[in-house]
C-alpha atoms as a PDB file:
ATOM      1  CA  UNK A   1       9.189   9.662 -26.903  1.00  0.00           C
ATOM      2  CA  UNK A   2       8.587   6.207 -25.596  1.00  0.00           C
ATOM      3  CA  UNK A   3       4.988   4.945 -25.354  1.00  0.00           C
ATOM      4  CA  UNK A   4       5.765   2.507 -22.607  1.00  0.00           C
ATOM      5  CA  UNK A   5       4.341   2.955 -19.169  1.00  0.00           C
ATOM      6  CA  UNK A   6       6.259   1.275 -16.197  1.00  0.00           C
ATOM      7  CA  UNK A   7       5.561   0.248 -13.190  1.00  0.00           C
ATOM      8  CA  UNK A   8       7.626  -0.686 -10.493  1.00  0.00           C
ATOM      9  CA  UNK A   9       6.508  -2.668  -7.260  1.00  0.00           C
ATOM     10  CA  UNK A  10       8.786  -2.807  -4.738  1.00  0.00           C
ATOM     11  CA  UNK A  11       7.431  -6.174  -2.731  1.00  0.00           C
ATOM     12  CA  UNK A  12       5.158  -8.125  -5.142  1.00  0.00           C
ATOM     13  CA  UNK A  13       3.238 -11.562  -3.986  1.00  0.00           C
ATOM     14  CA  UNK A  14      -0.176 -12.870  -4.372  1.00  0.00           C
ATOM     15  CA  UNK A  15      -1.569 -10.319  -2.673  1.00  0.00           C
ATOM     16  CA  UNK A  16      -1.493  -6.169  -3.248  1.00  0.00           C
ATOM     17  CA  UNK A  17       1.555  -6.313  -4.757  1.00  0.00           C
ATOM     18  CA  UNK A  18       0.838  -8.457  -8.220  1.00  0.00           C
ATOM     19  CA  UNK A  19      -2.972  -7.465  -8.161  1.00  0.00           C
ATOM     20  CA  UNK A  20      -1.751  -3.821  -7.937  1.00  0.00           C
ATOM     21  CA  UNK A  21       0.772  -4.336 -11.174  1.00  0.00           C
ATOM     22  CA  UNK A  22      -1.972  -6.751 -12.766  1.00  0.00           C
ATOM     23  CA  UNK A  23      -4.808  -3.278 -12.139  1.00  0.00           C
ATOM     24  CA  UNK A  24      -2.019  -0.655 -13.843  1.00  0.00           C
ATOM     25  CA  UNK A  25      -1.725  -3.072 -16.718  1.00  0.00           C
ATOM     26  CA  UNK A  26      -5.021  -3.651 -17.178  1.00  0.00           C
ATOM     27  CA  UNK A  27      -5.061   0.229 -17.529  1.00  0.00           C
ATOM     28  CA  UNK A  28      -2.442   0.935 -20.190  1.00  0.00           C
ATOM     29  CA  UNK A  29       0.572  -0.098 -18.742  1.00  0.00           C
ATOM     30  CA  UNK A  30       3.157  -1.708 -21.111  1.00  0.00           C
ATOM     31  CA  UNK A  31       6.269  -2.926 -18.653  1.00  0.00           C
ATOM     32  CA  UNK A  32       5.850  -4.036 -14.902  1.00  0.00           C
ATOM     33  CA  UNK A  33       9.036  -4.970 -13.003  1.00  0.00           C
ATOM     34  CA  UNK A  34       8.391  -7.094  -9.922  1.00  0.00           C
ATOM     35  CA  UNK A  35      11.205  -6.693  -7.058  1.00  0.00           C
ATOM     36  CA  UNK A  36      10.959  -9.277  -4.137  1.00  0.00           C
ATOM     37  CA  UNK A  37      13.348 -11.156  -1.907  1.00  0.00           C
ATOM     38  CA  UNK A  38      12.513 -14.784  -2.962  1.00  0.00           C
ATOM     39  CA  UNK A  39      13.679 -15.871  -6.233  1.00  0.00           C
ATOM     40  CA  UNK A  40      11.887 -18.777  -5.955  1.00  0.00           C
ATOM     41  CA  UNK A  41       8.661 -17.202  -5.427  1.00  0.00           C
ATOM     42  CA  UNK A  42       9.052 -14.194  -8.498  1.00  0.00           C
ATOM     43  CA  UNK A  43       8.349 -16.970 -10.934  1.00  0.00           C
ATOM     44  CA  UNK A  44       5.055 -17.347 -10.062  1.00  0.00           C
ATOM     45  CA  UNK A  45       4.438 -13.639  -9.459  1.00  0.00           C
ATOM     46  CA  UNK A  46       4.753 -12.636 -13.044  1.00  0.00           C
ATOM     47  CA  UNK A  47       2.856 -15.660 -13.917  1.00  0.00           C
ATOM     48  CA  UNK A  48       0.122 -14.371 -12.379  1.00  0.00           C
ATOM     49  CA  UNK A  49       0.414 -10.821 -13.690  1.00  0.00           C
ATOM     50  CA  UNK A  50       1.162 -12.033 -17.255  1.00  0.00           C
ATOM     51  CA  UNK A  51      -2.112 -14.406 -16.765  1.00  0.00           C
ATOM     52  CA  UNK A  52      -4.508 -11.561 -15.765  1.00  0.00           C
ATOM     53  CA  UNK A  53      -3.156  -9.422 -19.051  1.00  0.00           C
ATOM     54  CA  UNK A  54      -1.644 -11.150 -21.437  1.00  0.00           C
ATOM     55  CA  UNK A  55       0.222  -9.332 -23.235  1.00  0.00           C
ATOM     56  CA  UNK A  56       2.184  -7.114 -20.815  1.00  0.00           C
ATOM     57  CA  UNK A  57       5.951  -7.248 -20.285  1.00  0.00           C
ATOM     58  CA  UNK A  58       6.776  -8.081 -16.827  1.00  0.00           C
ATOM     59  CA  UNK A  59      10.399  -8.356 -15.318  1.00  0.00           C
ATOM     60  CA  UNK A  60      11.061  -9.716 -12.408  1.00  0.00           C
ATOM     61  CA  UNK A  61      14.479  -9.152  -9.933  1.00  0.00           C
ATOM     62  CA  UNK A  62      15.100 -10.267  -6.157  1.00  0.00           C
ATOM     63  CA  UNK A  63      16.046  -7.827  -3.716  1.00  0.00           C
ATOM     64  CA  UNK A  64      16.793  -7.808   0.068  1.00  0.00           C
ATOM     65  CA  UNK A  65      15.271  -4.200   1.158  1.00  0.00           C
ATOM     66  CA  UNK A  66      16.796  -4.859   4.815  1.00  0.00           C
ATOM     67  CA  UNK A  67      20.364  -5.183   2.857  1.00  0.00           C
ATOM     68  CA  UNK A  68      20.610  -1.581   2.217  1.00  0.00           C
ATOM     69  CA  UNK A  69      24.514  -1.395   0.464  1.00  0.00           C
ATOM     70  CA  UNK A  70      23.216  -3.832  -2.190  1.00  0.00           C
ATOM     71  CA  UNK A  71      20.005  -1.547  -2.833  1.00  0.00           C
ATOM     72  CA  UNK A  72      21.867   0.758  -5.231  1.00  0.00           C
ATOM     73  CA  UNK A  73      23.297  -2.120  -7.383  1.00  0.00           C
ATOM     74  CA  UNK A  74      19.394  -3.574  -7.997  1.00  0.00           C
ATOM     75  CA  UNK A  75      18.891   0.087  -8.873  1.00  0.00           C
ATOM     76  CA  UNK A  76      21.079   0.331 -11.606  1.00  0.00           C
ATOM     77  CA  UNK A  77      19.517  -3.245 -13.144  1.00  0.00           C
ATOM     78  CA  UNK A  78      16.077  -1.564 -12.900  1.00  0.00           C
ATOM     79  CA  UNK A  79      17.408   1.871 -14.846  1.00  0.00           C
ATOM     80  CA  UNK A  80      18.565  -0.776 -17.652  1.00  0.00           C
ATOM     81  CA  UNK A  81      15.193  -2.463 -17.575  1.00  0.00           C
ATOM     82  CA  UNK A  82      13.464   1.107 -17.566  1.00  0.00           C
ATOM     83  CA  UNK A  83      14.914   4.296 -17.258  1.00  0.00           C
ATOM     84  CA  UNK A  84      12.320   6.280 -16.839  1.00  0.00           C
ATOM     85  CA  UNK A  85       9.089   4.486 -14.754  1.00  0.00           C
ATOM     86  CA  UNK A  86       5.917   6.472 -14.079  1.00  0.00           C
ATOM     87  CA  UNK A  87       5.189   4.950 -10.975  1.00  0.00           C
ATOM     88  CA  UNK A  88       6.984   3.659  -7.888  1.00  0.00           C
ATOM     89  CA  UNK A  89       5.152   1.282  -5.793  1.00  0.00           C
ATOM     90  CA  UNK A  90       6.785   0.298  -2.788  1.00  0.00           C
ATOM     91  CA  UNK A  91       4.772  -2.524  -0.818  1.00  0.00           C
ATOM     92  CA  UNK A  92       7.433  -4.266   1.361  1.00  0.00           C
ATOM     93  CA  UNK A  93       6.624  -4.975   4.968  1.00  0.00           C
ATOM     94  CA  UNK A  94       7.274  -7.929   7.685  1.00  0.00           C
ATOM     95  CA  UNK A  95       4.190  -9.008   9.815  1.00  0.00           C
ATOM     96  CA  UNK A  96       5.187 -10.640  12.505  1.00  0.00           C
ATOM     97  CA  UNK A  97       3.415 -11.107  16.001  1.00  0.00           C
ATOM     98  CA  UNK A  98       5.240 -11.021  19.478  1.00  0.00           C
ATOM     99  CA  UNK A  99       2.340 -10.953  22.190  1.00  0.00           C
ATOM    100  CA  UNK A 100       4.520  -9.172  24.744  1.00  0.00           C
ATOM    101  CA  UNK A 101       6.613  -5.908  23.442  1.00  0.00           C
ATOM    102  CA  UNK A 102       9.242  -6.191  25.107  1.00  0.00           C
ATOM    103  CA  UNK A 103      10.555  -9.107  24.529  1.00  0.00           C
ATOM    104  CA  UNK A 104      10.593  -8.325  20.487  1.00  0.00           C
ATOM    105  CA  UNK A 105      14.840  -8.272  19.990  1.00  0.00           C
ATOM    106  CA  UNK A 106      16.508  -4.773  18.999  1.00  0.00           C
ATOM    107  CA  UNK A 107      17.547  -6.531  16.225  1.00  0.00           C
ATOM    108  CA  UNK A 108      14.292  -6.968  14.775  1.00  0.00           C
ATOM    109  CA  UNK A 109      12.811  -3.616  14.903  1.00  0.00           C
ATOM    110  CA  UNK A 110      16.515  -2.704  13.262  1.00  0.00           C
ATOM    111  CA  UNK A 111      15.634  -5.147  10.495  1.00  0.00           C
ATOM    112  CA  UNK A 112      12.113  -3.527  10.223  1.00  0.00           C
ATOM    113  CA  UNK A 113      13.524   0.120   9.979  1.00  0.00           C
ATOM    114  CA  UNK A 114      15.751  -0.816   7.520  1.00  0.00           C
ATOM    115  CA  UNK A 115      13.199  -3.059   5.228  1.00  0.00           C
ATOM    116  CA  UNK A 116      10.349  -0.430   5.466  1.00  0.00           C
ATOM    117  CA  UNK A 117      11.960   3.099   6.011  1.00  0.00           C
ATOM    118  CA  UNK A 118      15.824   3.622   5.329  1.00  0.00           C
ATOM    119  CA  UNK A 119      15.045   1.701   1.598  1.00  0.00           C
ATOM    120  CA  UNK A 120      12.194   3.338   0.803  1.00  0.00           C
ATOM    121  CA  UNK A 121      14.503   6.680   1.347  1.00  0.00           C
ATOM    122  CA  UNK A 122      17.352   5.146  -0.606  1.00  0.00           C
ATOM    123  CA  UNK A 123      14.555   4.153  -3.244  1.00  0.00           C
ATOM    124  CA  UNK A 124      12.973   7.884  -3.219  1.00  0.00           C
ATOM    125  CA  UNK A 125      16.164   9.729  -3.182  1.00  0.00           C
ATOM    126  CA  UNK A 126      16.824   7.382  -6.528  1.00  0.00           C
ATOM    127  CA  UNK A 127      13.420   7.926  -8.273  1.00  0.00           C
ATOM    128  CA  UNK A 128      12.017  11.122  -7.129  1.00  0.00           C
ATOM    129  CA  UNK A 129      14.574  13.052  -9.832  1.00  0.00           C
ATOM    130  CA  UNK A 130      13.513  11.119 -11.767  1.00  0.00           C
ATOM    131  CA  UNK A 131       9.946  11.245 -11.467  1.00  0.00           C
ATOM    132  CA  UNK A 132      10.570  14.912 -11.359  1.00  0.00           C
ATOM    133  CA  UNK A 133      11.976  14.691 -14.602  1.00  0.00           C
ATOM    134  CA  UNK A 134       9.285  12.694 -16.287  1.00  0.00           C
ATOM    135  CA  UNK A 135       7.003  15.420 -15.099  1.00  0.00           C
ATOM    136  CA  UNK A 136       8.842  18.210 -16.807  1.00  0.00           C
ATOM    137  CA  UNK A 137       9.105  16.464 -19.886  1.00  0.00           C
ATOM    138  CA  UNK A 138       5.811  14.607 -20.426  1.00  0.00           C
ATOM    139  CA  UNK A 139       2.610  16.725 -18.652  1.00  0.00           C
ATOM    140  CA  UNK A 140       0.083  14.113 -19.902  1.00  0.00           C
ATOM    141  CA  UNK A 141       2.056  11.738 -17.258  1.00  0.00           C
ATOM    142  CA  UNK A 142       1.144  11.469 -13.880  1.00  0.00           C
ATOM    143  CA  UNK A 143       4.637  10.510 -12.250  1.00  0.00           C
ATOM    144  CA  UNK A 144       3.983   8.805  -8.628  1.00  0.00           C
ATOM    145  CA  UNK A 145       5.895   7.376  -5.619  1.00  0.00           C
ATOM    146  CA  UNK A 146       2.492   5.456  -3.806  1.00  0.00           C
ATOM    147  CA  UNK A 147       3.352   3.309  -0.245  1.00  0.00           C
ATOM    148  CA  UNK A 148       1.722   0.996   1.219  1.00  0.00           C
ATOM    149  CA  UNK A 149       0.809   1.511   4.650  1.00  0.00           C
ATOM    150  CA  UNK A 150      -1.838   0.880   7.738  1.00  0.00           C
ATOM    151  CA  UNK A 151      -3.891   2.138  10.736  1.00  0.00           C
ATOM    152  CA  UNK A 152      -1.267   1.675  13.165  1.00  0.00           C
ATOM    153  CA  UNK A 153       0.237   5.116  12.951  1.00  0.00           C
ATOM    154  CA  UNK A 154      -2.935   6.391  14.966  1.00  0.00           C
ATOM    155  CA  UNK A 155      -3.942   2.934  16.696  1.00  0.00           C
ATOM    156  CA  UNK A 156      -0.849   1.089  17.661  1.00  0.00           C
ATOM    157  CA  UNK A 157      -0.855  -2.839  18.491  1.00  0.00           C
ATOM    158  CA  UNK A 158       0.913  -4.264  21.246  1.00  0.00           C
ATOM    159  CA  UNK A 159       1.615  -7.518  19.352  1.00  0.00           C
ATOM    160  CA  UNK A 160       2.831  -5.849  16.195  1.00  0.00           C
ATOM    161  CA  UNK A 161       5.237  -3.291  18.318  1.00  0.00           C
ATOM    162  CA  UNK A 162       7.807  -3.199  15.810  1.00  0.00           C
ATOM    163  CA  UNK A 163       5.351  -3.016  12.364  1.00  0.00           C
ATOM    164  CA  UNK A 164       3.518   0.344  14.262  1.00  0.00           C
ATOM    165  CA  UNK A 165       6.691   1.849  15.136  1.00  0.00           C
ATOM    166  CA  UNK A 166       8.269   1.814  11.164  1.00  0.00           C
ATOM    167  CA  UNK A 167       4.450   2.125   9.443  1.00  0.00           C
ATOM    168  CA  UNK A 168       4.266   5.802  11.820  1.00  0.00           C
ATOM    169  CA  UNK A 169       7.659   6.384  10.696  1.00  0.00           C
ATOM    170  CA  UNK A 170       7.101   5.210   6.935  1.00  0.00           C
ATOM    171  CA  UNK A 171       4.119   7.841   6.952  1.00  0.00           C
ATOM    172  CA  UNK A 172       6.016  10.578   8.328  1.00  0.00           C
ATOM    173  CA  UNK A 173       8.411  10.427   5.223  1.00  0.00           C
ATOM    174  CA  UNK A 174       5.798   9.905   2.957  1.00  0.00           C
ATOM    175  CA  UNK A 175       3.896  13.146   4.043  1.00  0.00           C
ATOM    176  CA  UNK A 176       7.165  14.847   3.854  1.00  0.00           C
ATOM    177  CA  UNK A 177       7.896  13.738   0.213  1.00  0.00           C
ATOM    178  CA  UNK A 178       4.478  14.785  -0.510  1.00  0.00           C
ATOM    179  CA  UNK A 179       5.079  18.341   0.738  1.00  0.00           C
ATOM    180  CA  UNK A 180       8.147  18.786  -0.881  1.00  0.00           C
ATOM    181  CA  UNK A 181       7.908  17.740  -4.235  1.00  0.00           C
ATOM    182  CA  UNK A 182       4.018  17.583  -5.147  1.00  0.00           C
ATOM    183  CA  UNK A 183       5.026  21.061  -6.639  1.00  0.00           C
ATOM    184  CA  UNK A 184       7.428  19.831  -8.967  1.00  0.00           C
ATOM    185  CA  UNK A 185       4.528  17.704 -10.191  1.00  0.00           C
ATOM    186  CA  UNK A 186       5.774  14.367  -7.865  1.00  0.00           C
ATOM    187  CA  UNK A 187       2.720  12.153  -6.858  1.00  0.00           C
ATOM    188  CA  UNK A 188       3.806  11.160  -3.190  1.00  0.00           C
ATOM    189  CA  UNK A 189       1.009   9.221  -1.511  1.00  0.00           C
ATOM    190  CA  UNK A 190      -0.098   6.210   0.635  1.00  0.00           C
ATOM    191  CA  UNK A 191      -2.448   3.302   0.377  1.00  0.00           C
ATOM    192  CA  UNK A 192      -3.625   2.961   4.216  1.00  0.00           C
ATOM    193  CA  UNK A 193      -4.741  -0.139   4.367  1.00  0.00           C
ATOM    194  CA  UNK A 194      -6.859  -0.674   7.854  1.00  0.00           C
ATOM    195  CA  UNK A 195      -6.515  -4.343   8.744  1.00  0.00           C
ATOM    196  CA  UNK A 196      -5.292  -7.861   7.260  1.00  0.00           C
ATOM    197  CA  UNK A 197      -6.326  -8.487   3.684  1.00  0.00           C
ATOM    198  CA  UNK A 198      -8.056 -11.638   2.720  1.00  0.00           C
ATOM    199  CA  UNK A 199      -9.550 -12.574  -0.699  1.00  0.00           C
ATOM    200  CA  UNK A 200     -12.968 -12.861   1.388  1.00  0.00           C
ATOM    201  CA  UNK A 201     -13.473  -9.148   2.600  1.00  0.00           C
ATOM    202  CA  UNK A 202     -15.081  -7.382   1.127  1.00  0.00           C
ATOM    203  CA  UNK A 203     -13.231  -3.967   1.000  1.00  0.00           C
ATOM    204  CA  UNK A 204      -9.755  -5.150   2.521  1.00  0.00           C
ATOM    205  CA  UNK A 205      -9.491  -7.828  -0.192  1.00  0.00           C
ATOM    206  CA  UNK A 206      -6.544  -7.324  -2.968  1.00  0.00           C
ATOM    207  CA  UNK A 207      -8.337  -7.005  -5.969  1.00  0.00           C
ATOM    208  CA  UNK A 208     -10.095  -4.031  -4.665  1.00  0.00           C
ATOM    209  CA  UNK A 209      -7.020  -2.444  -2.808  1.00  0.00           C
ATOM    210  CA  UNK A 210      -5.208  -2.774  -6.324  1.00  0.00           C
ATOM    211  CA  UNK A 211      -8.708  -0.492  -7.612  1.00  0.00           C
ATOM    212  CA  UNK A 212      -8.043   2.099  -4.861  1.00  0.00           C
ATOM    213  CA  UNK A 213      -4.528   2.132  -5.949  1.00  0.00           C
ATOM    214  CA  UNK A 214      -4.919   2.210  -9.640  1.00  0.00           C
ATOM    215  CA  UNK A 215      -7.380   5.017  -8.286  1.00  0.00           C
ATOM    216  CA  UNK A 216      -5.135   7.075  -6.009  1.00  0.00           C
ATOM    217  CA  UNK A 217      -2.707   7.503  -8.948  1.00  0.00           C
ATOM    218  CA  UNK A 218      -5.260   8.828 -11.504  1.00  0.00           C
ATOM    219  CA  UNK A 219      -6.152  11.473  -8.819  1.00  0.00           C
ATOM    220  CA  UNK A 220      -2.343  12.432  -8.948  1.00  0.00           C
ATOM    221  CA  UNK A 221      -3.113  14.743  -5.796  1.00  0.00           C
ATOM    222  CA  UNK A 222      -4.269  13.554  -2.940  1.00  0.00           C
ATOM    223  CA  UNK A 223      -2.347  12.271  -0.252  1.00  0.00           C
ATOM    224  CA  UNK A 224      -3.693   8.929   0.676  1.00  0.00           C
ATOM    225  CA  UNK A 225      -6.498   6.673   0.245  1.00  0.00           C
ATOM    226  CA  UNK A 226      -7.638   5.257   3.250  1.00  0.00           C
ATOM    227  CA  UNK A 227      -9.441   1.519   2.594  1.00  0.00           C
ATOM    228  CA  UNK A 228     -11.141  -0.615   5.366  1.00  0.00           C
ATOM    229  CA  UNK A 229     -13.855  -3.114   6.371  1.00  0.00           C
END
């Protein structure tokens, strides 16, 4: 059996998405694959991983999450890359601010489902066999699908109308994957993140999300960790 340990993070950047792969390799991982939709920018995203632990593989591949036929075909690239990843990270989400509700376009909140919701399904009905499989074959592993999500399920913001509507969606499915398949040894679970991350907070900063992540999957039961100012 393999001794590498993947991770893959669906939406990586500067912020909780390379921190969080930089805090699993720090812990033992061997292989981190970094998914975003700017080529230009992945570059400098596994530079930073590779700088913070030298030493780890990290392979990088673009993806457009609100493009949901070509979803499958990145799929296959990341089975070639690593068949069999112990954790799923999906962090991809679109901030952006319209004062008044209504005028945010259908066609936004569209984009938004399909970015945050419809790919994470098309990414869990793809991985959760397989995480299910890692579990049954390996028990020392601790196979996990962990999302990224927020406070506005419960508090809603005007402003961000169409980022509250898919994060309460996004956390329905997420509790629903962790009812169904935490039996069959599946780590479904969220990283509720309460408010905008800066490198200055204190607790919402993303060095210490990527701690409460790392954290969240070495519990391997509970269902989310909730992280705020």
């Amino acid at each position: 059996m393999s001794s590498q340990k993947t991770i893959v993070v669906f939406g990586s950047g500067p912020g909780i998405g390379n921190h969080t792969a930089a805090e699993f390799a720090s812990k033992g991982f061997t292989h981190v694959i970094l998914l975003a939709r700017s080529k230009d920018r992945l570059p400098a995203d596994a530079a930073q991983v590779s700088k913070a632990v030298p030493g780890v593989k990290v392979d990088t591949l673009t993806i457009d999450l609100a493009n949901l036929s070509s979803i499958p075909d990145v799929l296959k690239k990341i089975d070639g890359l690593a068949p069999s990843p112990e954790v799923v990270f999906f962090n991809a989400a679109r901030i952006k601010m319209t004062p008044n509700p209504l005028a945010v376009p259908v066609e936004e909140i569209d984009e938004d489902f399909k970015t945050t919701n419809l790919a994470l399904h098309i990414v869990a009905q793809h991985y959760i066999p397989k995480l299910k499989g890692l579990a049954e074959s390996n028990p020392a592993a601790k196979p996990s699908l962990l999302v990224t999500n927020s406070h506005l399920p419960w508090d809603p913001a005007p402003p961000l109308l169409s980022l509250s509507l898919v994060k309460a969606s996004q956390r329905n499915m997420v509790i629903n994957f962790n009812r169904a398949f935490s039996g069959a040894g599946v780590h479904a679970a969220l990283v509720t993140v309460e408010g905008q991350v800066a490198p200055a907070n204190k607790s919402l900063n993303p060095k210490n999300i990527a701690e409460k992540t790392y954290g969240l999957y070495e519990d391997g039961k509970v269902l989310e960790v909730n992280i705020k100012e």
